[in-house]
Protein backbone atom coordinates (compact mmCIF):
# COMPACT_ATOMS: atom_id res chain seq x y z
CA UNK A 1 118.13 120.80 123.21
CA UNK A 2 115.53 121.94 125.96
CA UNK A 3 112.24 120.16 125.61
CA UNK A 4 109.39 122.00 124.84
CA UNK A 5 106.71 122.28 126.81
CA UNK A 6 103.61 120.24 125.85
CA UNK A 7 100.96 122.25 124.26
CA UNK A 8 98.44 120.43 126.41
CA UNK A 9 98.63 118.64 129.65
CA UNK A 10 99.87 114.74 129.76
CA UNK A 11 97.11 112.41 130.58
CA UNK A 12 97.34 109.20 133.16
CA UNK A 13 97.40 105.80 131.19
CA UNK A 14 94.05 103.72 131.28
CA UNK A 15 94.42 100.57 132.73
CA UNK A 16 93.49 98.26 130.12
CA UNK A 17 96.85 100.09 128.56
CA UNK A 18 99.80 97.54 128.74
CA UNK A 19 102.72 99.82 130.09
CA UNK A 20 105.21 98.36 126.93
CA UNK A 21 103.03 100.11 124.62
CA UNK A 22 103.44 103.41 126.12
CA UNK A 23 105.92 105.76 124.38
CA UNK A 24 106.63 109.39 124.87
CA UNK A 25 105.77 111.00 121.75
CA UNK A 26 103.96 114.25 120.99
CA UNK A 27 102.96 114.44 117.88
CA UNK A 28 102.76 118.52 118.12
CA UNK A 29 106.58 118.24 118.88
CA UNK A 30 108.30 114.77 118.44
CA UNK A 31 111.79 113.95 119.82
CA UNK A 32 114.51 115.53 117.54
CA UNK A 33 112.43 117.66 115.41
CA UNK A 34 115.88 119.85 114.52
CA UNK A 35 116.73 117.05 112.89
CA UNK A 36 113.65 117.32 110.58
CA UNK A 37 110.31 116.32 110.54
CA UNK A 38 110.31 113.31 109.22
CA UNK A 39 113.24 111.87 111.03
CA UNK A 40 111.38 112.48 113.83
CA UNK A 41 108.78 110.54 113.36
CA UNK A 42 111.00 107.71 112.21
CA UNK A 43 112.12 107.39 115.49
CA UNK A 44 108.95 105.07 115.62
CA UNK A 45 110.88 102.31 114.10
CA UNK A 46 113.60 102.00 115.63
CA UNK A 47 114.31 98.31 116.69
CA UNK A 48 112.00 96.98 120.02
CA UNK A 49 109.10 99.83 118.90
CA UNK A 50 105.58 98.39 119.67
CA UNK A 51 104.37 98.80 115.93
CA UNK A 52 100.61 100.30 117.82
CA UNK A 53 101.39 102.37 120.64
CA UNK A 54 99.82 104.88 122.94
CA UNK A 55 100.90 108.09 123.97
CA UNK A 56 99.79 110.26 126.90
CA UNK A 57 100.62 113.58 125.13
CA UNK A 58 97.68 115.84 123.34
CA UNK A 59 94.63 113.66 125.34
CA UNK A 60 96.23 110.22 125.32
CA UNK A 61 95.92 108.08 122.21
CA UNK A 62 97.12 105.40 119.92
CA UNK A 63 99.46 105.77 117.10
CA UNK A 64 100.03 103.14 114.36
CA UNK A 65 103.25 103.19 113.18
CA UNK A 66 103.61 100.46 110.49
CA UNK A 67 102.03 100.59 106.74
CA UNK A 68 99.72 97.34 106.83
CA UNK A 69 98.00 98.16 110.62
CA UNK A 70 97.71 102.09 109.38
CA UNK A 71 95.61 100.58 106.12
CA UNK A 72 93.58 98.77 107.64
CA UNK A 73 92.36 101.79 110.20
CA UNK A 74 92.25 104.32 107.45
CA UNK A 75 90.10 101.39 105.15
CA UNK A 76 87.57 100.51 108.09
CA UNK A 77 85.96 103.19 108.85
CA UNK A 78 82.60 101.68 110.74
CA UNK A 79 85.16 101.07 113.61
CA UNK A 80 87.72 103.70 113.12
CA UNK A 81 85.51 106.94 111.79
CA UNK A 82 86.42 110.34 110.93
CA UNK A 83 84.07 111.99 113.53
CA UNK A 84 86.88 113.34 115.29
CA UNK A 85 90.31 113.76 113.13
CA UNK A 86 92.63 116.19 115.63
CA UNK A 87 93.60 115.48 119.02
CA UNK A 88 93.12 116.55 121.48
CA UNK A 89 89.84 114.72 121.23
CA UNK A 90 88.16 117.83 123.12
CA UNK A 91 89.83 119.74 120.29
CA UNK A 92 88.97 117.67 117.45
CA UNK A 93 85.28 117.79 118.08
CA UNK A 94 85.23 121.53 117.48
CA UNK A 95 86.52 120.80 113.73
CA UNK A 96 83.54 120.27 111.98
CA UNK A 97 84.81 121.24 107.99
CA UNK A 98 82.80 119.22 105.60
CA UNK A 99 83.63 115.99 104.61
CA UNK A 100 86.46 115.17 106.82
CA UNK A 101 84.41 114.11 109.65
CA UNK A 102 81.97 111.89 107.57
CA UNK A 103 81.78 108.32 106.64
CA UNK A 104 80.58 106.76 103.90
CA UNK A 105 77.20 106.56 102.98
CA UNK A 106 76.96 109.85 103.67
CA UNK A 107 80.70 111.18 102.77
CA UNK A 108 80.20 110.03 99.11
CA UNK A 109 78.16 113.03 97.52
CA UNK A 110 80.17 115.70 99.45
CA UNK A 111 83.31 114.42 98.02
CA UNK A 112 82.14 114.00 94.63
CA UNK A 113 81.55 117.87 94.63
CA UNK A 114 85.12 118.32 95.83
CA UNK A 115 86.20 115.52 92.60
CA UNK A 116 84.47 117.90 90.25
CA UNK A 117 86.56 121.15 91.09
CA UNK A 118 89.68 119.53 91.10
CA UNK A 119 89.25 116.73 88.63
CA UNK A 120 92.07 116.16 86.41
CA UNK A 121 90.22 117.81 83.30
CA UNK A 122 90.10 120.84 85.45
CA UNK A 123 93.36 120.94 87.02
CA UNK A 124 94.48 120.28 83.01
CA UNK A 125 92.55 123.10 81.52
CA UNK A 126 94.16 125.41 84.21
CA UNK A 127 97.98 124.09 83.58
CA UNK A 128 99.07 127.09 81.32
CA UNK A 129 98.26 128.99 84.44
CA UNK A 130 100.26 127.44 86.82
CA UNK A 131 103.32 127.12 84.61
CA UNK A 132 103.11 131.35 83.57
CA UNK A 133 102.93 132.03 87.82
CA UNK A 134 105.37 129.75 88.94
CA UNK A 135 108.02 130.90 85.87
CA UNK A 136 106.91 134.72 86.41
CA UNK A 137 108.19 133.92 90.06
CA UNK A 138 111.60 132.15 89.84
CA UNK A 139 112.30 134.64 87.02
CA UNK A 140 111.87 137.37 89.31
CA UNK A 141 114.18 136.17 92.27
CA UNK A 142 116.52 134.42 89.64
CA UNK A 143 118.97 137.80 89.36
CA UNK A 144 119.13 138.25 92.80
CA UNK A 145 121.52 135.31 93.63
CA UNK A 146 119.33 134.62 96.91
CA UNK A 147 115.66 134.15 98.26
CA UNK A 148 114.10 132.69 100.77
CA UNK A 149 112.35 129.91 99.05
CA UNK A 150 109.94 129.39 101.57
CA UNK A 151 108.54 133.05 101.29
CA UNK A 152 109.08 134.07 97.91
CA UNK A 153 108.13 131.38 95.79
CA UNK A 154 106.50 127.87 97.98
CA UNK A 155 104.13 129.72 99.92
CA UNK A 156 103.19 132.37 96.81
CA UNK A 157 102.95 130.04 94.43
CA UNK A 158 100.43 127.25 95.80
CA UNK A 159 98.64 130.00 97.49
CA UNK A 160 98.21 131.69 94.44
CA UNK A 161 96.98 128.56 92.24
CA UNK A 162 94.02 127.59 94.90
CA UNK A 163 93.06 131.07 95.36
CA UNK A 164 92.40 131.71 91.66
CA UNK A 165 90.76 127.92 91.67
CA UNK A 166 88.17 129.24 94.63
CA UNK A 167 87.63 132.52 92.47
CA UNK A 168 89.02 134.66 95.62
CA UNK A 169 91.88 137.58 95.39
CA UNK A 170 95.18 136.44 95.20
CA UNK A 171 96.53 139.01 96.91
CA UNK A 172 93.94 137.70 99.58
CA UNK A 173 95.39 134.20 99.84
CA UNK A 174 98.25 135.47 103.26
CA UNK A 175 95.70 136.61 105.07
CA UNK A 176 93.78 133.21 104.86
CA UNK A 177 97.44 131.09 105.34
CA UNK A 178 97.65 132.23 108.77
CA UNK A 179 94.05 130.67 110.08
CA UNK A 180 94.93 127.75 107.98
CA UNK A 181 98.08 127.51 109.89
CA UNK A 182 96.67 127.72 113.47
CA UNK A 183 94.26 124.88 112.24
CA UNK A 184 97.30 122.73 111.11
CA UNK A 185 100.03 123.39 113.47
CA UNK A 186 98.66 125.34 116.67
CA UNK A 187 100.79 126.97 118.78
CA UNK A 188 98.12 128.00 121.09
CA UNK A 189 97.86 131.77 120.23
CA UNK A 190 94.32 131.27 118.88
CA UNK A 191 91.67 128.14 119.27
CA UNK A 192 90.19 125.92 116.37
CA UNK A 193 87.03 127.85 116.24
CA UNK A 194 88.75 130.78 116.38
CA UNK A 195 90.86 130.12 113.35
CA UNK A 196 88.09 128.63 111.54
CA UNK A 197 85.69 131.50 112.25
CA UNK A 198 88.11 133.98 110.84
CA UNK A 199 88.26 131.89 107.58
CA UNK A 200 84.69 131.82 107.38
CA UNK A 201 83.94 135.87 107.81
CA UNK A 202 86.34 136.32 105.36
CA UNK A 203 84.21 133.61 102.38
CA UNK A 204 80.70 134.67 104.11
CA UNK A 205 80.40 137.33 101.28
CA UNK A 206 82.15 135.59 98.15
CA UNK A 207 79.80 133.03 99.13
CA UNK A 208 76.80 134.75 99.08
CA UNK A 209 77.43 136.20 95.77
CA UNK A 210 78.13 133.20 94.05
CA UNK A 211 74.45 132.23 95.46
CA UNK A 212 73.14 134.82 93.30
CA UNK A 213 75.20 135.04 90.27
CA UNK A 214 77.79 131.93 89.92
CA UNK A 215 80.94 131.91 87.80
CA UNK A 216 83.24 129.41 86.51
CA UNK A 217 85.25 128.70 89.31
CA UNK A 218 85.14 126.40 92.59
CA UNK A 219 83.46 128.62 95.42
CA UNK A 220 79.81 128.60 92.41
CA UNK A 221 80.59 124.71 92.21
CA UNK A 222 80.22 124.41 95.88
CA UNK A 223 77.61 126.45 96.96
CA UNK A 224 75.16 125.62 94.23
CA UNK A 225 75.93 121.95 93.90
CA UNK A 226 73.76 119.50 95.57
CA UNK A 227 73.29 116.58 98.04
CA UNK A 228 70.93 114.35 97.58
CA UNK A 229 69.03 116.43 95.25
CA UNK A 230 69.15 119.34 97.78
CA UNK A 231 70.68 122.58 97.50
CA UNK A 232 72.89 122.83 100.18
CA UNK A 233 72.72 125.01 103.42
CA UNK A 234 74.87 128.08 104.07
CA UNK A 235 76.91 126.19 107.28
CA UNK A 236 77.79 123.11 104.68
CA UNK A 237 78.93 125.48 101.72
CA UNK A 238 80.82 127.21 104.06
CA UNK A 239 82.72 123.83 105.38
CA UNK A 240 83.85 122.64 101.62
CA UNK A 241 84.32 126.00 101.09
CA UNK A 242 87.30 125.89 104.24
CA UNK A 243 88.15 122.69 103.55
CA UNK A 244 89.80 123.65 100.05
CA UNK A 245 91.50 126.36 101.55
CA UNK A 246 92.80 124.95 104.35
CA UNK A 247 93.63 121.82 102.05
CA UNK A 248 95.16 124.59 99.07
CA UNK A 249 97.16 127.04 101.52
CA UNK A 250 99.66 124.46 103.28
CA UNK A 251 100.50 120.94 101.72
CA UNK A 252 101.99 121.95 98.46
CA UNK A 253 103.81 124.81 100.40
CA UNK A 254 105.75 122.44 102.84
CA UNK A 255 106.39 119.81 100.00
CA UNK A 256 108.51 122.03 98.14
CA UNK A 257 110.41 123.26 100.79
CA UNK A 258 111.56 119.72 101.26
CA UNK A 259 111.82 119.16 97.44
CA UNK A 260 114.26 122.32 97.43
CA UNK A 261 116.27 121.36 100.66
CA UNK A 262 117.16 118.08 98.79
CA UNK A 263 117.85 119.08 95.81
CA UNK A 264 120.65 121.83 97.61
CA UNK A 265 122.25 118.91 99.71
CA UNK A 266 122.41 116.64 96.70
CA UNK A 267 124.35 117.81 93.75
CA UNK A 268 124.44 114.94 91.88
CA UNK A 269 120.81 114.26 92.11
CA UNK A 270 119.84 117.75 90.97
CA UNK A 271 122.24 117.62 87.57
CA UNK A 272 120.30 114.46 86.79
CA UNK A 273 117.13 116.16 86.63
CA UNK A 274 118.61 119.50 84.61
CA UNK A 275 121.00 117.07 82.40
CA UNK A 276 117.42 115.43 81.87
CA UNK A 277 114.26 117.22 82.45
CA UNK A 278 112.73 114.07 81.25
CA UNK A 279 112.96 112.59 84.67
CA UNK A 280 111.13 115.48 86.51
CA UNK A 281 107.83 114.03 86.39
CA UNK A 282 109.34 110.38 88.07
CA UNK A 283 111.00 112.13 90.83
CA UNK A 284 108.26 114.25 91.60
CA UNK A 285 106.40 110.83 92.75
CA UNK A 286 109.26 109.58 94.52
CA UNK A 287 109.51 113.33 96.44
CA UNK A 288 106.08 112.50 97.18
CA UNK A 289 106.96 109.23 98.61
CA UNK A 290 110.05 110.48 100.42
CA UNK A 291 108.66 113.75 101.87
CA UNK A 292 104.93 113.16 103.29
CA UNK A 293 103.38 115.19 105.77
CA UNK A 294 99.81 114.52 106.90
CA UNK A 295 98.55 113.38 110.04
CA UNK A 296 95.14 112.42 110.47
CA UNK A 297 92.80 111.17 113.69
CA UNK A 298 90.46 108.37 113.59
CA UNK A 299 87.99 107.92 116.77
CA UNK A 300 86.99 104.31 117.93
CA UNK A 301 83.52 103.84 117.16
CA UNK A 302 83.45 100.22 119.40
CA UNK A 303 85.66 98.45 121.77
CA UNK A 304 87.84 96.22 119.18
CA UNK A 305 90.65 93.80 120.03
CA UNK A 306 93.32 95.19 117.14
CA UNK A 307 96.06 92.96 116.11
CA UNK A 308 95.96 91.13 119.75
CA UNK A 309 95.40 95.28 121.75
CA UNK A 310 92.19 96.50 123.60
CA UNK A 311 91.18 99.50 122.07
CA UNK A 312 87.93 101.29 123.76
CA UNK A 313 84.93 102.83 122.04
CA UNK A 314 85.72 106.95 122.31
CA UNK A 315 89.66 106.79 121.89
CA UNK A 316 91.94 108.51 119.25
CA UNK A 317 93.99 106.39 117.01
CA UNK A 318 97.03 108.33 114.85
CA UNK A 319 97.73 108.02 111.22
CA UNK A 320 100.81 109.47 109.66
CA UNK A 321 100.26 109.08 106.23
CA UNK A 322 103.71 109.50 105.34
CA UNK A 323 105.21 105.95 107.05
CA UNK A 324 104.25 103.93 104.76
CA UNK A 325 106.60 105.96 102.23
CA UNK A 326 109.71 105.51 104.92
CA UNK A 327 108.66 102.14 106.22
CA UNK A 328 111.30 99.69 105.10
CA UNK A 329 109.34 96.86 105.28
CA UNK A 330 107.16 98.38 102.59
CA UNK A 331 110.25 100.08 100.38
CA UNK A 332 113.50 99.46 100.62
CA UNK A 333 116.00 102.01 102.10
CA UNK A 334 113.22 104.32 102.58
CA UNK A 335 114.89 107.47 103.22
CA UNK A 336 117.09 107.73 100.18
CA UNK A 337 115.76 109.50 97.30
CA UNK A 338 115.85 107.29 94.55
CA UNK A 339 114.43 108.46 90.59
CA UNK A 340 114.96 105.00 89.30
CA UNK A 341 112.97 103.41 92.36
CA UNK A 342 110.36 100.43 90.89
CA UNK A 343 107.44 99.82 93.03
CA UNK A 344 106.93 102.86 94.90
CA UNK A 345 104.25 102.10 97.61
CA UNK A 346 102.80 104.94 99.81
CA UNK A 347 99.66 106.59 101.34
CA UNK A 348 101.04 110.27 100.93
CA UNK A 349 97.76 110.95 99.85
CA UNK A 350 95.85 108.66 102.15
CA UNK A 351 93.96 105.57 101.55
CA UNK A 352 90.34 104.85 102.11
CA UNK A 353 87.36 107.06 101.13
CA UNK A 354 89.45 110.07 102.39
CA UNK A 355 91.96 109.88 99.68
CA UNK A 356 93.03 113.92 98.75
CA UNK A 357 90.98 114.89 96.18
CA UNK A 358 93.73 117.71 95.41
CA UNK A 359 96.23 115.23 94.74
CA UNK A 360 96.18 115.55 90.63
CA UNK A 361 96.49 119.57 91.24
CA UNK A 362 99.36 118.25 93.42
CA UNK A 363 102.19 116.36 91.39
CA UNK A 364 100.83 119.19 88.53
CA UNK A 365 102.03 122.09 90.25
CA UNK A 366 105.18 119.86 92.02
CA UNK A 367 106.15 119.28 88.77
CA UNK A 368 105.69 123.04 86.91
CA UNK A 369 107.63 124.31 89.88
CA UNK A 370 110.74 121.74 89.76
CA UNK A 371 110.63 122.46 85.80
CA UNK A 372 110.27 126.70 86.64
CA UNK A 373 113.55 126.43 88.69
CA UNK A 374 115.83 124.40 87.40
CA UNK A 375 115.34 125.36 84.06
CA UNK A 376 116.65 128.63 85.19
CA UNK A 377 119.09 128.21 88.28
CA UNK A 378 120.47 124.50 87.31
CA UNK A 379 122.85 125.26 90.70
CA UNK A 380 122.23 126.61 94.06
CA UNK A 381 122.97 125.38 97.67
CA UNK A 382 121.52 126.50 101.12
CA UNK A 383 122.81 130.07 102.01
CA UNK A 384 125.64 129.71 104.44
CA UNK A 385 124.98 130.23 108.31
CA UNK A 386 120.96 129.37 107.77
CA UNK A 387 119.30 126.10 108.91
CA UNK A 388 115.72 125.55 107.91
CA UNK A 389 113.87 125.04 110.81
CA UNK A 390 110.91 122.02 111.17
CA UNK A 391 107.19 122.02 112.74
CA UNK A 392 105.37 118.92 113.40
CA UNK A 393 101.46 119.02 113.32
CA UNK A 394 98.21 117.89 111.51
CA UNK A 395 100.65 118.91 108.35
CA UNK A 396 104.37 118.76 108.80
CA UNK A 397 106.35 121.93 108.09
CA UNK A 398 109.82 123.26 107.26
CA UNK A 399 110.74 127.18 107.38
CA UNK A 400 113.00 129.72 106.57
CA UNK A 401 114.16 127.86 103.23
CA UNK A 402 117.29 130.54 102.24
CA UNK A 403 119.27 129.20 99.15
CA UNK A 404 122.03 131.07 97.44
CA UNK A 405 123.43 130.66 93.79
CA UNK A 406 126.18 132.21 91.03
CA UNK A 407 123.74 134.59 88.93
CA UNK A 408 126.39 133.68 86.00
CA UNK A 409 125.29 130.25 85.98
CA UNK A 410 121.55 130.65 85.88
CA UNK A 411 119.57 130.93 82.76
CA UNK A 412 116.77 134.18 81.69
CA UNK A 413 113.95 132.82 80.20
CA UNK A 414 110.97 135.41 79.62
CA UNK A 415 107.84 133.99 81.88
């Protein structure tokens, strides 16, 4: 398959850069992305692999590609900070959404607003919700013998559940998916700012009401909460305010494409879970082991010597969150999907003081949707002559999702 072309120029190594660390991976469009996203990346393991290595693609930087070096950058963040979290570097420093790029001190009150609005008791008191929208939308393609899962029910249904968390139109929540997108996995149609900006004219006057005359959802959290004792200023509601969207519009969406892909290849797997519905919940956590998708930035605060490598003050170091769920060294035979599987070690949903706060709301709605579908259409494979296509980024991606099934062996339950 022809290469694609980088989405930014190659740099030239440093010279304090040992050439046997150097690998050519771009982490906008890794080797072998047909063959999916994250078999891509775990090309980075492949036997002779410098576990930290350095790339020249998207500004030059490192990558750590092993669970216990990956911990320890996303754990120590005086040296490795979250000033800058996308790369290109010259990039990153134009993404300025509230409280990615902070550290702790000053991180900790920002995030606790975030903990509030999606706190387990709230994500909880909103799980009749989720279960009515995700059954009113399986029921409605479940006749049809076909959909596109990707359009008609992953990208609806998480969209859906943030918006009405926020307090914003539903019907509102495509419109904001495609800035969010452009911020996750550019394709160089439209800059950071310029994605951001477009997210922000669109909250400027939700926002502003909820100044005046809060309600009890996320957006009146946000805006009226307060730091330190201080209300907080217009440009920092508006970052939280992007944060959860961006956050709420993409994550959830790609891991149930992969959830669904699986469970089409693997028959056997999938009549376990309908035979049992018992054991939805369990392989929900090992999907979220199996089928991570984040990539996050650090930037070198001080010239370190890291597990024996000279790493300079002002360079980019790589986490992919999701290794440490396919890193053998941490779980055995990583990439087979496994219910029974004891110990399951990851960092899905990062480590550190950066941990997703919308993890709970996660594995909830994972879980509702898993339950919504098979409950229903207990059979179904992907539609002959379609192939899901993959997108690597700050969030991996699948697409075009089309699965088929026998109408005469599904199941209509009211929503």
């Amino acid at each position: 398959m022809k290469k694609q072309q980088p989405l930014y120029p190659l740099v030239e190594k440093p010279g304090h850069i040992p050439q046997n660390l150097v690998v050519d991976f771009d982490i906008y469009n890794p080797p072998n992305l047909e063959n999916g996203f994250h078999e891509a990346w775990k090309t980075l393991h492949d036997e002779g692999m410098p576990e930290i290595l350095w790339t020249p693609y998207n500004g030059g930087h490192w990558i750590v590609s092993r669970t216990s070096e990956m911990t320890e950058v996303l754990n120590q963040f005086e040296t490795f900070s979250s000033r800058v979290i996308i790369v290109p570097k010259e990039v990153g420093e134009n993404y300025h959404i509230l409280p990615t790029h902070l550290s702790p001190p000053e991180h900790r009150p920002y995030r606790l607003l975030l903990n509030t609005g999606l706190s387990p008791k709230r994500i909880q008191s909103l799980k009749g919700e989720i279960e009515s929208l995700i059954n009113k939308l399986v029921e409605g393609v479940r006749a049809k013998g076909e959909c596109c899962f990707t359009t008609e029910i992953a990208e609806p249904f998480p969209t859906a559940i943030i918006m009405l968390i926020l307090g914003l139109p539903v019907e509102d929540g495509p419109y904001l998916k495609k800035f969010a997108d452009q911020i996750m996995r550019p394709d160089g149609s439209m800059t950071l700012p310029e994605a951001e900006g477009k997210i922000i004219e669109y909250l400027r006057p939700f926002i502003e009401a909820r100044r005046d005359n809060p309600v009890d959802d996320m957006i009146s959290g946000l805006v009226n909460g307060k730091i330190n004792g201080e209300s907080l200023p217009d440009d920092e509601a508006f970052q939280l305010c992007v944060e959860v969207v961006i956050a709420g519009l993409d994550t959830v969406v790609n891991f149930l494409n992969f959830i669904m892909l699986f469970l089409a290849e693997y028959p056997e797997q999938r009549r376990r879970l309908v035979d049992d519905p018992s054991l939805i919940p369990a392989a929900a956590d090992e999907f979220v082991r199996r089928y991570g998708l984040v990539v996050v930035g650090r930037y070198v605060e001080h010239d370190i010597k890291f597990h024996g490598i000279d790493i300079k003050e002002g360079e980019m170091i790589i986490c992919p969150t999701f290794i440490s769920g396919i890193d053998e060294q941490i779980n055995p035979d990583p990439m087979r999907v496994e219910f029974d599987r004891d110990n399951v070690s990851h960092t899905t949903f990062g480590a550190g003081p950066h941990r997703c706060a919308g993890a709970p709301l996660a594995r909830v709605e994972l879980i509702a949707a898993m339950q919504a579908w098979l409950s229903r259409i207990p059979d179904f494979e992907v539609k002959v002559g379609t192939k899901p296509t993959f997108k690597a980024g700050t969030v991996g991606s699948m697409e075009n999702l089309y699965l088929t099934w026998d109408v005469g062996s599904t199941t209509a339950i009211p929503a």
